[in-house]
Protein backbone atom coordinates (compact mmCIF):
# COMPACT_ATOMS: atom_id res chain seq x y z
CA UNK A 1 -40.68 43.97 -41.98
CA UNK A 2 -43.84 41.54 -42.79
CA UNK A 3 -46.24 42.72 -45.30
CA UNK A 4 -49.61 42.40 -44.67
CA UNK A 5 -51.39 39.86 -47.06
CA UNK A 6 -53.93 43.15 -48.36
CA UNK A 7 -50.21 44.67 -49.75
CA UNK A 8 -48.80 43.92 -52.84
CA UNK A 9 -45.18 44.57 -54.67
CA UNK A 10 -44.91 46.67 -57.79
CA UNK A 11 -43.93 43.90 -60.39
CA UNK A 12 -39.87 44.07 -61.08
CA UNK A 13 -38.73 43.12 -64.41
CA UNK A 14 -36.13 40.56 -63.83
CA UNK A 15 -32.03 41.44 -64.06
CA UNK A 16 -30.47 38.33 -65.39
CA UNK A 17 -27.15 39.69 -66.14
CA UNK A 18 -25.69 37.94 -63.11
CA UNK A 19 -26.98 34.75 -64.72
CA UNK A 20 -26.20 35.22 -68.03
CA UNK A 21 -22.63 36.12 -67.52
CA UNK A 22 -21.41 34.34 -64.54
CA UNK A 23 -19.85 36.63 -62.99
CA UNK A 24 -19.93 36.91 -59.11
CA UNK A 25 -19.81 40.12 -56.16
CA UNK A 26 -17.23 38.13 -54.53
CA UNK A 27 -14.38 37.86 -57.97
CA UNK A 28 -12.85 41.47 -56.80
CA UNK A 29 -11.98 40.30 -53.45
CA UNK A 30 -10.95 36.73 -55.09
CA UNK A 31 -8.63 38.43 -57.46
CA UNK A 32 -6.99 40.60 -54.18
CA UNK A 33 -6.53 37.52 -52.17
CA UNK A 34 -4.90 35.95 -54.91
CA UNK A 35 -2.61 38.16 -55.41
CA UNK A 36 -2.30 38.40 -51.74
CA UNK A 37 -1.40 34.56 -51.02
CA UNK A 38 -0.67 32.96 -54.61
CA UNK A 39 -1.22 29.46 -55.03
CA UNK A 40 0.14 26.85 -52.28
CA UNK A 41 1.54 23.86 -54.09
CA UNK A 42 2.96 20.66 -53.08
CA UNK A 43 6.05 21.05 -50.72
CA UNK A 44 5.69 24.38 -49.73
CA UNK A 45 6.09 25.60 -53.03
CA UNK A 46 3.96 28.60 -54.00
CA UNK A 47 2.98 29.86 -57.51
CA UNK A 48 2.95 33.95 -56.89
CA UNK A 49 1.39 37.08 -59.40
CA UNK A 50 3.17 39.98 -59.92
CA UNK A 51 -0.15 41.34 -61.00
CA UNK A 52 -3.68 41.13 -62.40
CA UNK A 53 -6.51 43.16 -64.10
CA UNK A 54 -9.55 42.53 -65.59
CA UNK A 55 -10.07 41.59 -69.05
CA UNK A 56 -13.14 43.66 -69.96
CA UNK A 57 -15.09 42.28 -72.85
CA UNK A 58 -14.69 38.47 -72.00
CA UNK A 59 -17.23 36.51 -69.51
CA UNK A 60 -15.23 33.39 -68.38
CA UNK A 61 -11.43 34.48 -68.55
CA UNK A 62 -12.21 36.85 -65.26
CA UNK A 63 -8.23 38.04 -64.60
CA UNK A 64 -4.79 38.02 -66.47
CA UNK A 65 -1.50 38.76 -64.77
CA UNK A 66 1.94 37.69 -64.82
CA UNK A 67 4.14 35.36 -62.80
CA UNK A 68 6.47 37.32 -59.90
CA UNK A 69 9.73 34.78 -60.80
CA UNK A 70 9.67 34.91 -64.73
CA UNK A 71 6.96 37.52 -65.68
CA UNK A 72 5.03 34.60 -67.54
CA UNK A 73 1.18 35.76 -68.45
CA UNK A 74 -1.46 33.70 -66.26
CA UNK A 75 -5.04 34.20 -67.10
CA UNK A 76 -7.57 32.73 -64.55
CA UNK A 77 -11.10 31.99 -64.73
CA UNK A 78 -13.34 31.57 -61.60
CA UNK A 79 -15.90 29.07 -60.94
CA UNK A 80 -19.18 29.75 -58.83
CA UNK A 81 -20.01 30.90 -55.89
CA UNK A 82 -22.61 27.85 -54.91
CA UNK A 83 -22.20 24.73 -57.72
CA UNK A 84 -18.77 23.09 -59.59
CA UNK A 85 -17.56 24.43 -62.33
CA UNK A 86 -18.61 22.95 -65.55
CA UNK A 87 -17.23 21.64 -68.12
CA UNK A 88 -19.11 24.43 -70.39
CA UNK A 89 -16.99 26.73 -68.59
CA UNK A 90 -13.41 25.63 -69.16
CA UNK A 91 -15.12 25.35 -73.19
CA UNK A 92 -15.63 29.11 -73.01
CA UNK A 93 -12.71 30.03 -71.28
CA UNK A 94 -10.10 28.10 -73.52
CA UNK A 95 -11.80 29.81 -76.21
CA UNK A 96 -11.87 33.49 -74.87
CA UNK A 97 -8.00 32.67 -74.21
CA UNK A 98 -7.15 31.62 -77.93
CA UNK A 99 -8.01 35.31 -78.76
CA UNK A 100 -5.72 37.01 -76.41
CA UNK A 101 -2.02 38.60 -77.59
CA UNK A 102 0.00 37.23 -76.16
CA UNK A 103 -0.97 34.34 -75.70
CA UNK A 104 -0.78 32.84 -71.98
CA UNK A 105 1.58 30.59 -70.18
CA UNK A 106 -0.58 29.52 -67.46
CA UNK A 107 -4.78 29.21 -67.76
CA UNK A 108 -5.83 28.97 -64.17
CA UNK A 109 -9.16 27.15 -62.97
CA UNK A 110 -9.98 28.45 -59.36
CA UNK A 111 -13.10 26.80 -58.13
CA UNK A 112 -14.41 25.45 -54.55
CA UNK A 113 -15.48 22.23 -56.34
CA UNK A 114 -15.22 21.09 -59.63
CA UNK A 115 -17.36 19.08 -62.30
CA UNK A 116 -15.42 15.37 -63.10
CA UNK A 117 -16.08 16.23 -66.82
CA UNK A 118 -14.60 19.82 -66.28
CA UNK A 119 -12.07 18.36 -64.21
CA UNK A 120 -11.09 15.93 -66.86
CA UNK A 121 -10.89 18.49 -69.65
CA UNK A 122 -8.53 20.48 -68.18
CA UNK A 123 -6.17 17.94 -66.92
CA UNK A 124 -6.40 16.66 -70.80
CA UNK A 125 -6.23 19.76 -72.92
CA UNK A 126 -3.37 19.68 -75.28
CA UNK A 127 -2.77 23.16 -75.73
CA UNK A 128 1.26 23.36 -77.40
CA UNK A 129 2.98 26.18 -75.08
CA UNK A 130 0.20 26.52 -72.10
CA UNK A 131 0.00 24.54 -69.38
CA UNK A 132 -3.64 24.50 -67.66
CA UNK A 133 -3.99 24.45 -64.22
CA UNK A 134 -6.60 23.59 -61.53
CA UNK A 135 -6.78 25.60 -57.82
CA UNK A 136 -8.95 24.61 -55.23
CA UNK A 137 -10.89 27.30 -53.24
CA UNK A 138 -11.08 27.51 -49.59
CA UNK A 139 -14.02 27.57 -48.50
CA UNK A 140 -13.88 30.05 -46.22
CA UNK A 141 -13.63 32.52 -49.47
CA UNK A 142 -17.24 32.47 -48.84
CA UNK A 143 -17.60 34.81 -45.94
CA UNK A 144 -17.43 38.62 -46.14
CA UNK A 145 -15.04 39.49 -44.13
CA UNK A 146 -11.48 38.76 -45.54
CA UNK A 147 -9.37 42.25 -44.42
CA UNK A 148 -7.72 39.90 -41.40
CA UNK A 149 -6.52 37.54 -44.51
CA UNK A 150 -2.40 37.39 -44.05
CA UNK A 151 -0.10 36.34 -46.91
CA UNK A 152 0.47 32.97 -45.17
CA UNK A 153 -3.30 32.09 -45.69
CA UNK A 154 -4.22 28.84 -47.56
CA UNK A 155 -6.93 30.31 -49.80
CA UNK A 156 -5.83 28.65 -52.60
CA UNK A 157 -4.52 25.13 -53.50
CA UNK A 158 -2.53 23.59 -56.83
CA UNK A 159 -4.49 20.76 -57.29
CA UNK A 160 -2.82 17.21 -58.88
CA UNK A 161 -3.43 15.38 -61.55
CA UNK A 162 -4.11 11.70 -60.92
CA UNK A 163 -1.70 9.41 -61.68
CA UNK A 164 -4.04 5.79 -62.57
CA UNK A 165 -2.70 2.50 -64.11
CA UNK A 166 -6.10 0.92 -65.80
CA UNK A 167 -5.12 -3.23 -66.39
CA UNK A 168 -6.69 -6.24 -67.81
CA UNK A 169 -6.28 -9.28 -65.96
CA UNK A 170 -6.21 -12.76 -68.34
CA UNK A 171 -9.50 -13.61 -66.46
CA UNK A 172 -11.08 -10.99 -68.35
CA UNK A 173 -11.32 -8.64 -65.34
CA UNK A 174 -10.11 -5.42 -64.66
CA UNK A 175 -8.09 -3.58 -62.04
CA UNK A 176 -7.14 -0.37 -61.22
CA UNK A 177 -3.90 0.47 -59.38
CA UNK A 178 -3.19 4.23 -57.94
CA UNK A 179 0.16 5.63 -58.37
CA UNK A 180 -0.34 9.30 -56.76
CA UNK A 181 -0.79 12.76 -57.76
CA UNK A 182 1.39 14.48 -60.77
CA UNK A 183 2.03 17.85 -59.13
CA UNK A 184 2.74 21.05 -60.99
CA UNK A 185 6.72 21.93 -60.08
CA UNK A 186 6.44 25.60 -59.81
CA UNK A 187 10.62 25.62 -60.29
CA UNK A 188 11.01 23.06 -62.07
CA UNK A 189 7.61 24.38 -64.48
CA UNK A 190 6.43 20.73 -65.25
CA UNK A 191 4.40 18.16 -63.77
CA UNK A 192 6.34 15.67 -61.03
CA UNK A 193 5.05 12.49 -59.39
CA UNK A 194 3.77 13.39 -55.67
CA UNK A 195 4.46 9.08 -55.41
CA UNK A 196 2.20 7.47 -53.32
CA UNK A 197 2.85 7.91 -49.80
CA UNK A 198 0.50 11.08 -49.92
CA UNK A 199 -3.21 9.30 -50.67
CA UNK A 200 -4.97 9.38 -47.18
CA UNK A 201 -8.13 7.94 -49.17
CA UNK A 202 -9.61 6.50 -52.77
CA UNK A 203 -12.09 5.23 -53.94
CA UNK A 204 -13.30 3.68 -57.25
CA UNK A 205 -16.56 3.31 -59.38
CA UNK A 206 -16.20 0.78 -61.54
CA UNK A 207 -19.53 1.67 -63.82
CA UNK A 208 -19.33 5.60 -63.80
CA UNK A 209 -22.34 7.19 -65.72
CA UNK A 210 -20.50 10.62 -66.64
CA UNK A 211 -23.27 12.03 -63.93
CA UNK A 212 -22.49 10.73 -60.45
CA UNK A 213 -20.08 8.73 -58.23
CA UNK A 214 -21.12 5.50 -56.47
CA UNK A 215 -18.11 4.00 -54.91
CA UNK A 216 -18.13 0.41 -55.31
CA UNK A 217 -14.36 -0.43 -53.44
CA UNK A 218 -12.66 2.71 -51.00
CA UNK A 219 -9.16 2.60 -49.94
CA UNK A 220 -7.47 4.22 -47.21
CA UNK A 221 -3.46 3.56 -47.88
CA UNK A 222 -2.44 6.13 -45.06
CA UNK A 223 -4.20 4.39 -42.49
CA UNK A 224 -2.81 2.83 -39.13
CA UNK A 225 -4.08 0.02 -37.14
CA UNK A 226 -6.54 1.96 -35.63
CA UNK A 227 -7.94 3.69 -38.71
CA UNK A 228 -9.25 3.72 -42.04
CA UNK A 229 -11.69 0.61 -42.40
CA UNK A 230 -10.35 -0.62 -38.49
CA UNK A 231 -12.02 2.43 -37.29
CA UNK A 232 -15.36 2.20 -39.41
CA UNK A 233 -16.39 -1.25 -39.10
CA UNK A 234 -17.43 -1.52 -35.41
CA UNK A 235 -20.32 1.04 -36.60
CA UNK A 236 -20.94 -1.17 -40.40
CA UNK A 237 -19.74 -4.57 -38.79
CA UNK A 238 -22.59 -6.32 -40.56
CA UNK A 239 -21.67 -4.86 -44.06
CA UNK A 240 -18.05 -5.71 -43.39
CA UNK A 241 -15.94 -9.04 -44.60
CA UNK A 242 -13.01 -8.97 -42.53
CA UNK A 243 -11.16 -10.84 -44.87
CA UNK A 244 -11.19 -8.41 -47.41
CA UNK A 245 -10.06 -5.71 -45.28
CA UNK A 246 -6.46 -5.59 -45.79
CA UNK A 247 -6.32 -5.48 -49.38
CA UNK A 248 -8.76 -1.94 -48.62
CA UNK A 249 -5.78 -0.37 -47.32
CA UNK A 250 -3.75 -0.66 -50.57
CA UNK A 251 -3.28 1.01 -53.78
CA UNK A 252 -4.33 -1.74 -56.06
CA UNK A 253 -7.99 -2.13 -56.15
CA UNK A 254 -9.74 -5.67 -56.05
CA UNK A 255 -10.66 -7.27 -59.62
CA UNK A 256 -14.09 -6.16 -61.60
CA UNK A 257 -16.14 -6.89 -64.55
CA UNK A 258 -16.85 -3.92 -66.99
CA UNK A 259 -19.66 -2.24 -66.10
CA UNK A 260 -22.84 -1.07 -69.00
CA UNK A 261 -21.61 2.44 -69.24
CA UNK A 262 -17.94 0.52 -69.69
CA UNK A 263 -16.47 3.53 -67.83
CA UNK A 264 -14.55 3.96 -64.28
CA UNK A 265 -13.73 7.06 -62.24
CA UNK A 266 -10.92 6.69 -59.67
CA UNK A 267 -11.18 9.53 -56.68
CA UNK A 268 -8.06 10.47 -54.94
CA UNK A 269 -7.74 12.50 -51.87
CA UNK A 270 -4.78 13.46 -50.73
CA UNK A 271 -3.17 14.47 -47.30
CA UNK A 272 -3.55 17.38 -47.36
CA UNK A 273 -7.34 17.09 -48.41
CA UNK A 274 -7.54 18.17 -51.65
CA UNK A 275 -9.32 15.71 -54.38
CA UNK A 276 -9.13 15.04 -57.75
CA UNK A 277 -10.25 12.97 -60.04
CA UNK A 278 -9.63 10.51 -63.19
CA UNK A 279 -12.40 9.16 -65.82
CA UNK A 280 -10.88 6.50 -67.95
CA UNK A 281 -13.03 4.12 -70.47
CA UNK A 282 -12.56 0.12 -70.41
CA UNK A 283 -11.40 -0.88 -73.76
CA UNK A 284 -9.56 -3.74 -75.17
């Protein structure tokens, strides 16, 4: 129905509870699915939930429940529907979770994209006796209609942390070599090395400004004969040094000067398509 231009609304006042507290329609059928699928983690290896409620009272802890294999308490906080979560958030959340008796195991980030400085805060927290976790949302959480969802749905992914070597050369330049992913082990309960035969692609900024990534050098260590770089630079052939591209299909990154922000991010994406990322300062 169009109005007529002559017609006017009745003012509204404005609702901003959504805004204020974060919270989304969707976190009910979130919390289901979750419980549903669990988390997939590296190797076929699957973090499950016995159960989960809500925690009434608290804004950005949005679920707690337990572990199926040891009965361990997992709370988990959701990110947006439509933006990363922020690094405000995970603030919040860590302290919603100091007040709760018992205290957690597991503090579980599930998000469809997160914020590098959120990102980075949670794989850095150094909380004695909880272990913080980040999940990556699939996207196709978005839609309405998830009653056809089966337990062997990927909905949600354990997310790495990066595993980065930062080095000074005697030149006086830097470089930056790429070991992998550190998984979560949900037998063994720690972090292993996922090595690094699983990086399809990374890519490095060498003068990060804590607001966005410009990749100066991308690496594609997965990559045949026929792919990666080989497979781009018929379309950027003029933008290309041919010489150079070898060493773009490695995990050692070429040699740079320190940038003004004296700063680097290093993106990994593994194969399986999930990214993460790693924010490290140049200092000598």
């Amino acid at each position: 129905t169009v109005l007529s231009l002559d017609d006017s609304l009745p003012s509204a006042e404005a609702n901003d509870s959504i805004a204020r507290t974060g919270e989304t329609s969707r976190q009910s059928l979130w919390r289901d699915e979750l419980l549903k699928t669990g988390v997939r983690a590296k190797g076929g290896a699957r973090l499950t939930f016995a159960e989960f409620e809500t925690l009434p009272g608290l804004r950005h802890l949005h679920a707690s429940g337990s572990l199926t294999d040891t009965g361990e308490r997992v709370v988990v906080s959701f990110g947006p529907e439509h933006a990363a979560l922020e690094q405000r958030q995970v603030e919040l959340a860590l302290t919603e979770a100091e007040t709760l008796r018992p205290a957690p195991k597991f503090i579980l980030f599930c998000a469809f994209t997160f914020d590098p400085e959120a990102a980075k805060d949670i794989d850095e927290v150094n909380w004695p006796g909880v272990t913080l976790l980040k999940a990556q949302m699939n996207t196709d959480l978005l839609t309405e209609d998830l009653k056809k969802a089966r337990s062997s749905n990927q909905s949600f992914w354990l997310m790495g942390q990066p595993d980065v070597e930062l080095r000074k050369r005697k030149d006086g330049m830097w470089e930056v070599e790429v070991n992998g992913f550190d998984y979560f082990d949900p037998k063994a309960g720690d972090l292993v090395s996922g090595g690094k035969k699983q990086i399809a692609m990374w890519s490095l900024d060498t003068d990060y400004d804590q607001r966005s990534l410009m990749p100066h050098q991308v690496f594609f260590p997965m990559a045949d004969a026929k792919g990666g770089w080989n497979r781009l630079k018929a379309t950027v052939r003029s933008e290309l040094d041919e010489d150079l591209l070898e060493q773009f299909h490695g995990t050692v990154s070429l040699p740079f000067e320190a940038g003004d922000n004296r700063r680097i991010a290093v993106k990994i994406v593994d194969d399986r398509g999930i990214e993460s990322l790693k924010i490290m300062p140049l200092e000598d």
